[in-house]
PDBML (XML) file of the C-alpha atoms, coordinates in Angstrom:
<?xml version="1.0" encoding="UTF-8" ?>
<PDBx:datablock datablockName="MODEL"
   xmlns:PDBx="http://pdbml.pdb.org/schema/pdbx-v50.xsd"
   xmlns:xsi="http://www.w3.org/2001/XMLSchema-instance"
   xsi:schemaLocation="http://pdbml.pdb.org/schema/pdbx-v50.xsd pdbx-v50.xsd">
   <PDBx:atom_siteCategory>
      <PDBx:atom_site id="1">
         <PDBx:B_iso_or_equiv>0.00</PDBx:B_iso_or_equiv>
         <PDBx:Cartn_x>122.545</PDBx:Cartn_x>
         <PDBx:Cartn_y>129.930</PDBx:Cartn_y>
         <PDBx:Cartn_z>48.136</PDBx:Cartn_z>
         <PDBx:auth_asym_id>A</PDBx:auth_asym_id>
         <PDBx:auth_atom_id>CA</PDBx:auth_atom_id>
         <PDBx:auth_comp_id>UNK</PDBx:auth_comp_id>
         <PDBx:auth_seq_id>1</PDBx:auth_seq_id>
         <PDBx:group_PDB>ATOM</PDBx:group_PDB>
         <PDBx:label_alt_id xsi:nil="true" />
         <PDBx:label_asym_id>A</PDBx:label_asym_id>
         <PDBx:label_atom_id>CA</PDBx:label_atom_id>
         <PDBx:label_comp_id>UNK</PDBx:label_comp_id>
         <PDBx:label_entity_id>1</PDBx:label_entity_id>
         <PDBx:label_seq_id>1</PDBx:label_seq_id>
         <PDBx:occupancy>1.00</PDBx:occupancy>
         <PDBx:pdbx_PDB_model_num>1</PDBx:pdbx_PDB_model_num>
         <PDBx:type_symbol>C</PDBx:type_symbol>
      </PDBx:atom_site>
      <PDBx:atom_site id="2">
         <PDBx:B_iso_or_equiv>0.00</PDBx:B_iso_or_equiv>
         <PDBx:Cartn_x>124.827</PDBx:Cartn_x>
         <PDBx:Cartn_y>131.608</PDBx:Cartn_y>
         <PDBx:Cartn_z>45.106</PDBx:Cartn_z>
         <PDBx:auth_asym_id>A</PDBx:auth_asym_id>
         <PDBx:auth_atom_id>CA</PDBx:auth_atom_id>
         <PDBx:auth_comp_id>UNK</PDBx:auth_comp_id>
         <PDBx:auth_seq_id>2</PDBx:auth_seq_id>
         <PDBx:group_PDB>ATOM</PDBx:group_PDB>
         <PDBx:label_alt_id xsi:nil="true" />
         <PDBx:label_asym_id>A</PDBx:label_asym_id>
         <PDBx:label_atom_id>CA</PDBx:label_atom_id>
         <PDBx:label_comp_id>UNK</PDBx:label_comp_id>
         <PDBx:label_entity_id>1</PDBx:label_entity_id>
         <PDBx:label_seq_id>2</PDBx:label_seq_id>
         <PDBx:occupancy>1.00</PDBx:occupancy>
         <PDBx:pdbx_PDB_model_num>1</PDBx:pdbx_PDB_model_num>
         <PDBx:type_symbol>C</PDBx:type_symbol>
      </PDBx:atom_site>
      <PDBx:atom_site id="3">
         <PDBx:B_iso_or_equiv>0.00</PDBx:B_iso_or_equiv>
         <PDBx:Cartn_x>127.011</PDBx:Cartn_x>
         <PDBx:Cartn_y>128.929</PDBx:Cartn_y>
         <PDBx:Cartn_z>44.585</PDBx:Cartn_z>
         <PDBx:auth_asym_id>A</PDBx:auth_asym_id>
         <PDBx:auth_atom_id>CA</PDBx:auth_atom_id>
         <PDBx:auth_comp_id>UNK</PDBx:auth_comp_id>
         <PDBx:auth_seq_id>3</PDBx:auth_seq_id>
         <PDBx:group_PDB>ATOM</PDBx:group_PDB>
         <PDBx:label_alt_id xsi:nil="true" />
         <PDBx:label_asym_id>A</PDBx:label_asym_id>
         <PDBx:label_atom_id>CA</PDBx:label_atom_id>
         <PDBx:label_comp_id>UNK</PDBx:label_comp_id>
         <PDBx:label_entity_id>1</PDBx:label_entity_id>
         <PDBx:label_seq_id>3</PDBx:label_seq_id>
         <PDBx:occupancy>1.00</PDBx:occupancy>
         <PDBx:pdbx_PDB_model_num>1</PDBx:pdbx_PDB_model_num>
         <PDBx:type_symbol>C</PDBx:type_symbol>
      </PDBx:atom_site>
      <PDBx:atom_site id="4">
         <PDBx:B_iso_or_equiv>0.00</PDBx:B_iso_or_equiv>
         <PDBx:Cartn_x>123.949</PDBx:Cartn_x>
         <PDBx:Cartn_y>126.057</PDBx:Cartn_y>
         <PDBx:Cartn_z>44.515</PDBx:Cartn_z>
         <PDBx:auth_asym_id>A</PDBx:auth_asym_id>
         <PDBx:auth_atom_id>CA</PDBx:auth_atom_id>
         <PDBx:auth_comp_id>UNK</PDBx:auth_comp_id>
         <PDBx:auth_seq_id>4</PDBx:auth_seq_id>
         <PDBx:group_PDB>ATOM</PDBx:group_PDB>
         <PDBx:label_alt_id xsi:nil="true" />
         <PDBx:label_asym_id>A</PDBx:label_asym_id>
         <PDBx:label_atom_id>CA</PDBx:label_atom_id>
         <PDBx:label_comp_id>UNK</PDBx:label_comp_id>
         <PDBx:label_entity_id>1</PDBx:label_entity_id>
         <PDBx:label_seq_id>4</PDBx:label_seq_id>
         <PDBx:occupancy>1.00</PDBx:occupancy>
         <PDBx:pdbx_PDB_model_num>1</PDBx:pdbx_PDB_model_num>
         <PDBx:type_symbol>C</PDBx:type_symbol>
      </PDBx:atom_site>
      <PDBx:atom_site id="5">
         <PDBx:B_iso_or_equiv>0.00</PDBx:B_iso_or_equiv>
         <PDBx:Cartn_x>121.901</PDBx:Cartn_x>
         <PDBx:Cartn_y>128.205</PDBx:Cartn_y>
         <PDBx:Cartn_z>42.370</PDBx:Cartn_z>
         <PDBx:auth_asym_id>A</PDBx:auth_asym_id>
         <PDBx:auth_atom_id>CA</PDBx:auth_atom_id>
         <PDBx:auth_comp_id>UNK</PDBx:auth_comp_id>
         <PDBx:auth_seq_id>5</PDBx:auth_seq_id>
         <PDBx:group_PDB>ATOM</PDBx:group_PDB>
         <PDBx:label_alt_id xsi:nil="true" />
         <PDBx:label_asym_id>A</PDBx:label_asym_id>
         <PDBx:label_atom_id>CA</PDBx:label_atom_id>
         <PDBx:label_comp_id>UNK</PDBx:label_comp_id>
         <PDBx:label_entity_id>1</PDBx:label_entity_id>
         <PDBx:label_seq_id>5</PDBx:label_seq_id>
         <PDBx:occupancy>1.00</PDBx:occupancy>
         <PDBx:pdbx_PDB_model_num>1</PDBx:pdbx_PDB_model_num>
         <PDBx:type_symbol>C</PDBx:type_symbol>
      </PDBx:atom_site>
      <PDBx:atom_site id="6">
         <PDBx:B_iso_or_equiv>0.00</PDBx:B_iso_or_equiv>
         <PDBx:Cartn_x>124.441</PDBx:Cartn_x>
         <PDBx:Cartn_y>128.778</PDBx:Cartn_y>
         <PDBx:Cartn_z>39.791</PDBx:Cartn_z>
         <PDBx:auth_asym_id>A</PDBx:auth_asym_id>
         <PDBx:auth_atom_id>CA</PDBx:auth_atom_id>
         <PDBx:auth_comp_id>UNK</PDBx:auth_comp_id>
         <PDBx:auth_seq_id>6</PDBx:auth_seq_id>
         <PDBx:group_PDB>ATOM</PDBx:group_PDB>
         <PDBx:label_alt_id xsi:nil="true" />
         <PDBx:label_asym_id>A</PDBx:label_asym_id>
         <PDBx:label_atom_id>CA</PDBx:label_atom_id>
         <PDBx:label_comp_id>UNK</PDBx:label_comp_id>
         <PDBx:label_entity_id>1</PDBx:label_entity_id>
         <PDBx:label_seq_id>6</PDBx:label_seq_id>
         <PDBx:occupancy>1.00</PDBx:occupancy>
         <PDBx:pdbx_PDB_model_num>1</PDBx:pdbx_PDB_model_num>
         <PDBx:type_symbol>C</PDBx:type_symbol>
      </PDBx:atom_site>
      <PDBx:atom_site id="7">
         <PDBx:B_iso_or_equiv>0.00</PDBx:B_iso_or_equiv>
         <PDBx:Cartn_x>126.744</PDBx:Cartn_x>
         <PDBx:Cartn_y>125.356</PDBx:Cartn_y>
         <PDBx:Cartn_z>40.104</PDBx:Cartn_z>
         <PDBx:auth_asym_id>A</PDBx:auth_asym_id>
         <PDBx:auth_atom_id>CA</PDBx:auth_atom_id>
         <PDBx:auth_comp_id>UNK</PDBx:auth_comp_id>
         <PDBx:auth_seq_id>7</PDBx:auth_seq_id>
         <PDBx:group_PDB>ATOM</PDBx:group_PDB>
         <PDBx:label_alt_id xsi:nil="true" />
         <PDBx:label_asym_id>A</PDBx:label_asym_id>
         <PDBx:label_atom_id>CA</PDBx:label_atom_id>
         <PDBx:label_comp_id>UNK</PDBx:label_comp_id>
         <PDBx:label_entity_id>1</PDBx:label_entity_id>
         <PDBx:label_seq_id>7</PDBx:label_seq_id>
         <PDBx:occupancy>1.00</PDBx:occupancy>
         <PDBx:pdbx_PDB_model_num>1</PDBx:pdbx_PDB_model_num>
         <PDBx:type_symbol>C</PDBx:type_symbol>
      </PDBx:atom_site>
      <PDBx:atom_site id="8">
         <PDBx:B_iso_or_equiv>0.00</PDBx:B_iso_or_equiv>
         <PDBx:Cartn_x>122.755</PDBx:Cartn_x>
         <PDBx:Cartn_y>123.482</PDBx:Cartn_y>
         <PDBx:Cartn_z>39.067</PDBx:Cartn_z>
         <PDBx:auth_asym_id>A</PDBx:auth_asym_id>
         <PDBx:auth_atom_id>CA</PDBx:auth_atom_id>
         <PDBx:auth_comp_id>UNK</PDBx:auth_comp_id>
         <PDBx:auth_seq_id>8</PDBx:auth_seq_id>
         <PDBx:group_PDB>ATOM</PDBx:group_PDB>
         <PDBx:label_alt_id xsi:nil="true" />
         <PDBx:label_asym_id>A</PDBx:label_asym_id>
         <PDBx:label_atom_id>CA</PDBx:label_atom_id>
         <PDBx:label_comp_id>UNK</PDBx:label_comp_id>
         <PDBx:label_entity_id>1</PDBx:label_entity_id>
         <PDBx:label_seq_id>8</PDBx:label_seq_id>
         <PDBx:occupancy>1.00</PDBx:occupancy>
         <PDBx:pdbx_PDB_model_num>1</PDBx:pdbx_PDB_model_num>
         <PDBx:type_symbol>C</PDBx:type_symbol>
      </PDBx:atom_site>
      <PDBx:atom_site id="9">
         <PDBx:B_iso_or_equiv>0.00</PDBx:B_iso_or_equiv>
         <PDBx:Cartn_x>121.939</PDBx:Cartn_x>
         <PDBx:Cartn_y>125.954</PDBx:Cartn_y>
         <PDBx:Cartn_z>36.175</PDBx:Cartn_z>
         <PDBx:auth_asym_id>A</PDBx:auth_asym_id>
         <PDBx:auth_atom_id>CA</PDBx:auth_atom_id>
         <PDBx:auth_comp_id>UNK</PDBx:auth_comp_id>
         <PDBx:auth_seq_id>9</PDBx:auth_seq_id>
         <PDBx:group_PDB>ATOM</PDBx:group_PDB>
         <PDBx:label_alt_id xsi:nil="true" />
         <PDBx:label_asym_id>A</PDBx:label_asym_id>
         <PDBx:label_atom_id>CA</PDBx:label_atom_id>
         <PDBx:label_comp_id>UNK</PDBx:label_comp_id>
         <PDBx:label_entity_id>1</PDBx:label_entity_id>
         <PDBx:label_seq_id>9</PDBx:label_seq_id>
         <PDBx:occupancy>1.00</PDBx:occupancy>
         <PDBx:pdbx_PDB_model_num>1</PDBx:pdbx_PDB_model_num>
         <PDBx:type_symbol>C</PDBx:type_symbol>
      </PDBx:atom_site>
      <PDBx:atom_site id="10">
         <PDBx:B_iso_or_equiv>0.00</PDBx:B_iso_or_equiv>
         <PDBx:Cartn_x>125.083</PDBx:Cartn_x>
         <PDBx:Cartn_y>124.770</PDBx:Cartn_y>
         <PDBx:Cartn_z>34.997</PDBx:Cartn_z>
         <PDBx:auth_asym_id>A</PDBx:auth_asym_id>
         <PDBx:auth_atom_id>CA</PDBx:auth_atom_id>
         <PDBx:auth_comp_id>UNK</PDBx:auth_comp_id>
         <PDBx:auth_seq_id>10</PDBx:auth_seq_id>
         <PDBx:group_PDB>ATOM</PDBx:group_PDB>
         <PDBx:label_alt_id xsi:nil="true" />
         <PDBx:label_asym_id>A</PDBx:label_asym_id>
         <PDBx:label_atom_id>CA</PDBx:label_atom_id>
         <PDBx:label_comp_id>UNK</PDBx:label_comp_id>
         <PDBx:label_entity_id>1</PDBx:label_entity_id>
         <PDBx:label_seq_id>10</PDBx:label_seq_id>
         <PDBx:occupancy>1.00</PDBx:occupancy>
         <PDBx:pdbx_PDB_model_num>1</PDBx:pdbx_PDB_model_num>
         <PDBx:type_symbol>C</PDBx:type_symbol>
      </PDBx:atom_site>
      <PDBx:atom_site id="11">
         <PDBx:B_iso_or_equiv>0.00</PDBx:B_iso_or_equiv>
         <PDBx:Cartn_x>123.539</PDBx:Cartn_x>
         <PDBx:Cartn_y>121.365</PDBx:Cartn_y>
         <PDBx:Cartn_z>35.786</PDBx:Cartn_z>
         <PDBx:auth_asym_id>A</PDBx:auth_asym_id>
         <PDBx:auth_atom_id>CA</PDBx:auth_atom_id>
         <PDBx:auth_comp_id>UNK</PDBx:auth_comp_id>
         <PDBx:auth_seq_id>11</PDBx:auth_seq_id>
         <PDBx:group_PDB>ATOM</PDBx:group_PDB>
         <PDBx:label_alt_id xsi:nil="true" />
         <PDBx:label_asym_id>A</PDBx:label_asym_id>
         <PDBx:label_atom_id>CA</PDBx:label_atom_id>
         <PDBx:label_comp_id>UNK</PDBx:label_comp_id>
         <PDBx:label_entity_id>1</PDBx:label_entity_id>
         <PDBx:label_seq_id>11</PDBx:label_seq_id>
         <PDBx:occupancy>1.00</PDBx:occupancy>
         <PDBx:pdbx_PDB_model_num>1</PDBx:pdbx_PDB_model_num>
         <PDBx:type_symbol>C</PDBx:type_symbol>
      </PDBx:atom_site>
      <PDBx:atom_site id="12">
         <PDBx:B_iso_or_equiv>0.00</PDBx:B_iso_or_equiv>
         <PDBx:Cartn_x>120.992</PDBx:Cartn_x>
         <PDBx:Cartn_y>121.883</PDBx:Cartn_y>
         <PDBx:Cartn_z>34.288</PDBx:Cartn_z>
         <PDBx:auth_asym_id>A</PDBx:auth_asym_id>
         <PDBx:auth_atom_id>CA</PDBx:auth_atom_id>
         <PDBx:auth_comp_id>UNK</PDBx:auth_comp_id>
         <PDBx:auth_seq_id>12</PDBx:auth_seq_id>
         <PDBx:group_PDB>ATOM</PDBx:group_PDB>
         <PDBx:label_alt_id xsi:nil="true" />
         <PDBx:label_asym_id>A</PDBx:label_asym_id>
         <PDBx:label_atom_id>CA</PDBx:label_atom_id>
         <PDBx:label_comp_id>UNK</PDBx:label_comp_id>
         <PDBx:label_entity_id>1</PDBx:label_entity_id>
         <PDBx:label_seq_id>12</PDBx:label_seq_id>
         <PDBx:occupancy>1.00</PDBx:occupancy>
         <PDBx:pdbx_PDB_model_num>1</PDBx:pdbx_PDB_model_num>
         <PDBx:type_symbol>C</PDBx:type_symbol>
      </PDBx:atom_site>
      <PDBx:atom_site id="13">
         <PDBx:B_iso_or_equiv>0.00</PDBx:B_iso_or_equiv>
         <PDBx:Cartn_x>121.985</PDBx:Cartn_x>
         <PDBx:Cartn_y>123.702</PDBx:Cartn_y>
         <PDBx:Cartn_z>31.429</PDBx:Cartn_z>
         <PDBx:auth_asym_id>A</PDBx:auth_asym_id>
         <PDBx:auth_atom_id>CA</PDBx:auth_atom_id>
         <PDBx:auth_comp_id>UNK</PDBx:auth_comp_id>
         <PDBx:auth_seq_id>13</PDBx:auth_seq_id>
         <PDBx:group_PDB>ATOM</PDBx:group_PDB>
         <PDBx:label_alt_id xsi:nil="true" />
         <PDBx:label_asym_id>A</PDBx:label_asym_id>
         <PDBx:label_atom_id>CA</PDBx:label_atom_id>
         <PDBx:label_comp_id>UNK</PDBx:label_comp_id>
         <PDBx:label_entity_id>1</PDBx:label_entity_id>
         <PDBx:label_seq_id>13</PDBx:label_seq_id>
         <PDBx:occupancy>1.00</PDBx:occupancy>
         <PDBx:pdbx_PDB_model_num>1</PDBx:pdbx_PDB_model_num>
         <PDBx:type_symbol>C</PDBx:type_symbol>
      </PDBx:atom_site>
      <PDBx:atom_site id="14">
         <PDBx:B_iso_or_equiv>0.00</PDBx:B_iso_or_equiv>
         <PDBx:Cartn_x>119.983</PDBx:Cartn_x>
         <PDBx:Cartn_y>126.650</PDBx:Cartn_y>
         <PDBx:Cartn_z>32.300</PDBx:Cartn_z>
         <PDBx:auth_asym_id>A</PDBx:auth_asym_id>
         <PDBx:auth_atom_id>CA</PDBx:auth_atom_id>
         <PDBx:auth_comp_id>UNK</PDBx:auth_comp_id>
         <PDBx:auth_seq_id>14</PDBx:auth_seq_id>
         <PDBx:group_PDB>ATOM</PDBx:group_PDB>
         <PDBx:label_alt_id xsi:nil="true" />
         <PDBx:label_asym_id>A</PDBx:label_asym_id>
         <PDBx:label_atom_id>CA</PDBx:label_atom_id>
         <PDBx:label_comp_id>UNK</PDBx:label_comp_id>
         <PDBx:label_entity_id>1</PDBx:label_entity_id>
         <PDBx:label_seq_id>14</PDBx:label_seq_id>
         <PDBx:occupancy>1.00</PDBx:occupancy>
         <PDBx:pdbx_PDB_model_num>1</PDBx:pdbx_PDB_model_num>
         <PDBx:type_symbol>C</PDBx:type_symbol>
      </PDBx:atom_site>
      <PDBx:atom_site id="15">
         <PDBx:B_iso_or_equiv>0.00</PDBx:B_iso_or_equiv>
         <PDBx:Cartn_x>121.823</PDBx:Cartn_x>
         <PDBx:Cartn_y>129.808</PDBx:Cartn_y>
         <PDBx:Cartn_z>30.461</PDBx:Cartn_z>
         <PDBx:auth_asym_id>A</PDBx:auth_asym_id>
         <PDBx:auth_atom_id>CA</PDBx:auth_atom_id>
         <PDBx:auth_comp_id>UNK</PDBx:auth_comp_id>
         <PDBx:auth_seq_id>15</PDBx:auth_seq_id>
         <PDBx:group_PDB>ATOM</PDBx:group_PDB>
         <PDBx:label_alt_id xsi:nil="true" />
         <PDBx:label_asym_id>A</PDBx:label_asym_id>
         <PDBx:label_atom_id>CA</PDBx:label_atom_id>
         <PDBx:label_comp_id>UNK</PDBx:label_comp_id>
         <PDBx:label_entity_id>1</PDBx:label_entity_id>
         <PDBx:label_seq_id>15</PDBx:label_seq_id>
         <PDBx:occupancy>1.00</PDBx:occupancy>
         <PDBx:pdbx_PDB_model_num>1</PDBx:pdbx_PDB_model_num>
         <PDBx:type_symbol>C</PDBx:type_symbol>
      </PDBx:atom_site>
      <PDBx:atom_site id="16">
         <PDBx:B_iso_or_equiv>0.00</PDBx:B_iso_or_equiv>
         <PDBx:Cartn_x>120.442</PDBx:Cartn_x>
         <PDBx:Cartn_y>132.413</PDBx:Cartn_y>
         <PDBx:Cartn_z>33.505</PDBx:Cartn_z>
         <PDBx:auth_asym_id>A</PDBx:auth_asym_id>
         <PDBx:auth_atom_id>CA</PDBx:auth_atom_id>
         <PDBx:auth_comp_id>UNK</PDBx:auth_comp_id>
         <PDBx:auth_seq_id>16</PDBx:auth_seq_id>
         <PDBx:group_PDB>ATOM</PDBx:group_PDB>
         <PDBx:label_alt_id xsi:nil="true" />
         <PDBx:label_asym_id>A</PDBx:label_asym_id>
         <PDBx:label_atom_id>CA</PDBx:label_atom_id>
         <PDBx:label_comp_id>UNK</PDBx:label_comp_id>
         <PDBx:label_entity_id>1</PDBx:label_entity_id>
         <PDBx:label_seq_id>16</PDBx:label_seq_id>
         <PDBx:occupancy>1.00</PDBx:occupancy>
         <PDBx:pdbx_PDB_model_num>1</PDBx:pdbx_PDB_model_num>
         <PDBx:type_symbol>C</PDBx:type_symbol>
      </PDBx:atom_site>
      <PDBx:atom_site id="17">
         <PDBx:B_iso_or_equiv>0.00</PDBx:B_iso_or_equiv>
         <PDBx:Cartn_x>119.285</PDBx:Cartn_x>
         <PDBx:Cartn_y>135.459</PDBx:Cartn_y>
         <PDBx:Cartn_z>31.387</PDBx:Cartn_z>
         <PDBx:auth_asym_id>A</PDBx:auth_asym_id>
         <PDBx:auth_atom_id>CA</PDBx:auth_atom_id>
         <PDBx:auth_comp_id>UNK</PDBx:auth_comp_id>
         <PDBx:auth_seq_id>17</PDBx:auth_seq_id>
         <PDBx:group_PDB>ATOM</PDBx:group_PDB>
         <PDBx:label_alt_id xsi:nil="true" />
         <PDBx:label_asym_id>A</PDBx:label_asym_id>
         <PDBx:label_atom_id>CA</PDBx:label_atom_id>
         <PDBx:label_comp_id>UNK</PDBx:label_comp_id>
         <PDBx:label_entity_id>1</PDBx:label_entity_id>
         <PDBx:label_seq_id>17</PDBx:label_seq_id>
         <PDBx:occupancy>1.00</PDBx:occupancy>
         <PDBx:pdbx_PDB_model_num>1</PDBx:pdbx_PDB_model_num>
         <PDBx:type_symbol>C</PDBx:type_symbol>
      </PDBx:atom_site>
      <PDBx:atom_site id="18">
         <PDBx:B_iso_or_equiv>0.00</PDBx:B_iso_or_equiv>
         <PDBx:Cartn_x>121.227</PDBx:Cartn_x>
         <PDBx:Cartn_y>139.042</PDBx:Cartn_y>
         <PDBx:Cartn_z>31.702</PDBx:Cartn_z>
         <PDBx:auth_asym_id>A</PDBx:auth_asym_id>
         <PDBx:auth_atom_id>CA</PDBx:auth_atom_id>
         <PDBx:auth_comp_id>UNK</PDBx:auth_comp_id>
         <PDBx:auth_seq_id>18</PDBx:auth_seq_id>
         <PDBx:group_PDB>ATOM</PDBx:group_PDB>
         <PDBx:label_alt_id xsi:nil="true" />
         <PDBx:label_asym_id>A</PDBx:label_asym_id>
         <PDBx:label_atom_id>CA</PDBx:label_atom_id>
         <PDBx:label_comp_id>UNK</PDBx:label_comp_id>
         <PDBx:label_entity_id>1</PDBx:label_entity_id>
         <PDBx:label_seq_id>18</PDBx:label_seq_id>
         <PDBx:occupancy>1.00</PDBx:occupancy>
         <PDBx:pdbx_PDB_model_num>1</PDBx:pdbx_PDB_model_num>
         <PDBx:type_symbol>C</PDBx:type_symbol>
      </PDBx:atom_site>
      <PDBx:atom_site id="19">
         <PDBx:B_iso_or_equiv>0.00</PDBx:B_iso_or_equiv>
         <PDBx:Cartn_x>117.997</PDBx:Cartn_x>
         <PDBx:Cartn_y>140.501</PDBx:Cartn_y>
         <PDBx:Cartn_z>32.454</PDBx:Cartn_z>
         <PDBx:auth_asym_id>A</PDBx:auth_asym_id>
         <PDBx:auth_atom_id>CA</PDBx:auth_atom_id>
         <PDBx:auth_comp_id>UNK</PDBx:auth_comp_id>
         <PDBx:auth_seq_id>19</PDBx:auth_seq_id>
         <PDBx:group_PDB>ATOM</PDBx:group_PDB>
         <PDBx:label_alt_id xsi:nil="true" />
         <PDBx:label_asym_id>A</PDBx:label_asym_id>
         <PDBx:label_atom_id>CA</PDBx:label_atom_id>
         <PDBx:label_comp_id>UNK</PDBx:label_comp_id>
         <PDBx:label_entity_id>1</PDBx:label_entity_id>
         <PDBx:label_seq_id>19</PDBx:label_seq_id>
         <PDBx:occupancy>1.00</PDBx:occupancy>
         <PDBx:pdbx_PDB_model_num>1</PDBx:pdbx_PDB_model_num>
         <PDBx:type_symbol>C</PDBx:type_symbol>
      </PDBx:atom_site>
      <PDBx:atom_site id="20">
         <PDBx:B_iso_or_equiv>0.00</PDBx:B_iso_or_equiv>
         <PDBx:Cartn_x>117.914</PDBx:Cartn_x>
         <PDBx:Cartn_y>138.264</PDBx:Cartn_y>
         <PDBx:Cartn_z>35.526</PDBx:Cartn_z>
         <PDBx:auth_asym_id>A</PDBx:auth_asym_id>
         <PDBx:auth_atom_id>CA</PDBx:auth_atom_id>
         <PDBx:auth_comp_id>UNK</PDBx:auth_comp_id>
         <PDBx:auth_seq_id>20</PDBx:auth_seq_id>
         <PDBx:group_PDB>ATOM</PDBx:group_PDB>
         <PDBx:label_alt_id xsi:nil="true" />
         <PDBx:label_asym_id>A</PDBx:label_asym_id>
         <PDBx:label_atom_id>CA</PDBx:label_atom_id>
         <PDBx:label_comp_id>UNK</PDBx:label_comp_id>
         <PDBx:label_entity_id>1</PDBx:label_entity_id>
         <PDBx:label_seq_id>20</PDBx:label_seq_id>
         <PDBx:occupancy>1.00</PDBx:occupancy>
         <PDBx:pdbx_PDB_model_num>1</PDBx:pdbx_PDB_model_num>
         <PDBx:type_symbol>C</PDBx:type_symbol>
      </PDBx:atom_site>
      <PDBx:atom_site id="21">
         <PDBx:B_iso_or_equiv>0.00</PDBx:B_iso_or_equiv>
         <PDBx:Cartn_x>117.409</PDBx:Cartn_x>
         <PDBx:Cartn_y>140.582</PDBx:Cartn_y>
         <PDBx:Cartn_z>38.711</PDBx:Cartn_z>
         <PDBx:auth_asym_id>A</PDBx:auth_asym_id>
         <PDBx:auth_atom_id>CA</PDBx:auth_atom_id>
         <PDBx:auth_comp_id>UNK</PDBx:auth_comp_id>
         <PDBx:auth_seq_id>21</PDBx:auth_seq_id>
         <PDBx:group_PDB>ATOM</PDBx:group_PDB>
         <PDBx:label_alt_id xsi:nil="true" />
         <PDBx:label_asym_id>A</PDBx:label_asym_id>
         <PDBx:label_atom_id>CA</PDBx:label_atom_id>
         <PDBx:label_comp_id>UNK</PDBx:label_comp_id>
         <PDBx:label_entity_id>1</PDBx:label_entity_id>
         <PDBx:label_seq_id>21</PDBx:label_seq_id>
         <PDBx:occupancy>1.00</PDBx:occupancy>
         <PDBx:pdbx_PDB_model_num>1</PDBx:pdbx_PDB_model_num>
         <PDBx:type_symbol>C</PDBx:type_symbol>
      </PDBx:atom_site>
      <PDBx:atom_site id="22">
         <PDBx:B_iso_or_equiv>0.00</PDBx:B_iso_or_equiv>
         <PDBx:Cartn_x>119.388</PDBx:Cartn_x>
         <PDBx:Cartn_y>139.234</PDBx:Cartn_y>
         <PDBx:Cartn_z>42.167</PDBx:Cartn_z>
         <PDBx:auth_asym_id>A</PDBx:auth_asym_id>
         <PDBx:auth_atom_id>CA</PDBx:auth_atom_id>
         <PDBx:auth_comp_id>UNK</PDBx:auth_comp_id>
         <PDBx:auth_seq_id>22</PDBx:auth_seq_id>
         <PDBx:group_PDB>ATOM</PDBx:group_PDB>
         <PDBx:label_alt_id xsi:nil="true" />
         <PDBx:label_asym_id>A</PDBx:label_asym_id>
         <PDBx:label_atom_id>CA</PDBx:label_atom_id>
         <PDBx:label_comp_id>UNK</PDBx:label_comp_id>
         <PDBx:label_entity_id>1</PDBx:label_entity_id>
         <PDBx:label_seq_id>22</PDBx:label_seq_id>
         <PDBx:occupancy>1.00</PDBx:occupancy>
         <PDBx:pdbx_PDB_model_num>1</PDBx:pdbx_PDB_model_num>
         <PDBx:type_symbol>C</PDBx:type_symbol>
      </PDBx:atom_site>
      <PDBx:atom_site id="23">
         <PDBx:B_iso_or_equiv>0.00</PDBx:B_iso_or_equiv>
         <PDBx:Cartn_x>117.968</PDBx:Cartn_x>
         <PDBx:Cartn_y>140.542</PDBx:Cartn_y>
         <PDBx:Cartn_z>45.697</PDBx:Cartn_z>
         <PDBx:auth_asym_id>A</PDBx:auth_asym_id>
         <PDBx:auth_atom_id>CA</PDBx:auth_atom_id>
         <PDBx:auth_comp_id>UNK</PDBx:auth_comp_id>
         <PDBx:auth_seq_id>23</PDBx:auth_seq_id>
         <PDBx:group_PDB>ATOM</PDBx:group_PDB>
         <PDBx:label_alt_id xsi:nil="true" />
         <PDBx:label_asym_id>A</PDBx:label_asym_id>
         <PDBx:label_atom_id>CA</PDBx:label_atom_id>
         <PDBx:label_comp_id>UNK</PDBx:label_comp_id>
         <PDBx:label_entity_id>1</PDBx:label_entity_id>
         <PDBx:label_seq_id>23</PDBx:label_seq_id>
         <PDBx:occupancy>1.00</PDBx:occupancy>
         <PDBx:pdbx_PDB_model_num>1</PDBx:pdbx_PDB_model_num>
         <PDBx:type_symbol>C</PDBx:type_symbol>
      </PDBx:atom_site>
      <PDBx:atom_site id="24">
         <PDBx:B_iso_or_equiv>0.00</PDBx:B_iso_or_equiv>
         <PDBx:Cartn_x>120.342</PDBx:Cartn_x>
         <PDBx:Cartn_y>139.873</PDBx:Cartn_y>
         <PDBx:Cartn_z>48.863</PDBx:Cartn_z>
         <PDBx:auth_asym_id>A</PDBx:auth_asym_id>
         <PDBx:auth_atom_id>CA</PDBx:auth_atom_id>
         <PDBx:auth_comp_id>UNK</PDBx:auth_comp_id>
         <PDBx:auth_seq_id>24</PDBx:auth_seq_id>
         <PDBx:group_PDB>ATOM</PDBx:group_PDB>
         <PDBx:label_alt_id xsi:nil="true" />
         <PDBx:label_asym_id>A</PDBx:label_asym_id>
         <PDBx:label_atom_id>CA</PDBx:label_atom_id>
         <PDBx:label_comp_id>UNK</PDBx:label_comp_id>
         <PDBx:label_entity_id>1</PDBx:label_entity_id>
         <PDBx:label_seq_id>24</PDBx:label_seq_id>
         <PDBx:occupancy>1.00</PDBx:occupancy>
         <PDBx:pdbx_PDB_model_num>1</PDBx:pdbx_PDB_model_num>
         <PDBx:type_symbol>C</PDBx:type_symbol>
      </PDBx:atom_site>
   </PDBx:atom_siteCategory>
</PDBx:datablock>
């Protein structure tokens, strides 16, 4: 789930906020 969320902002162009909170 990490790598396909990040590798398609990067896609997407999405820049993922540093305020961004992660829950695992």
């Amino acid at each position: 789930a990490i790598d396909h969320f990040f590798t398609m902002a990067k896609e997407l162009r999405v820049n993922i906020p540093e305020t961004m909170k992660y829950f695992c």
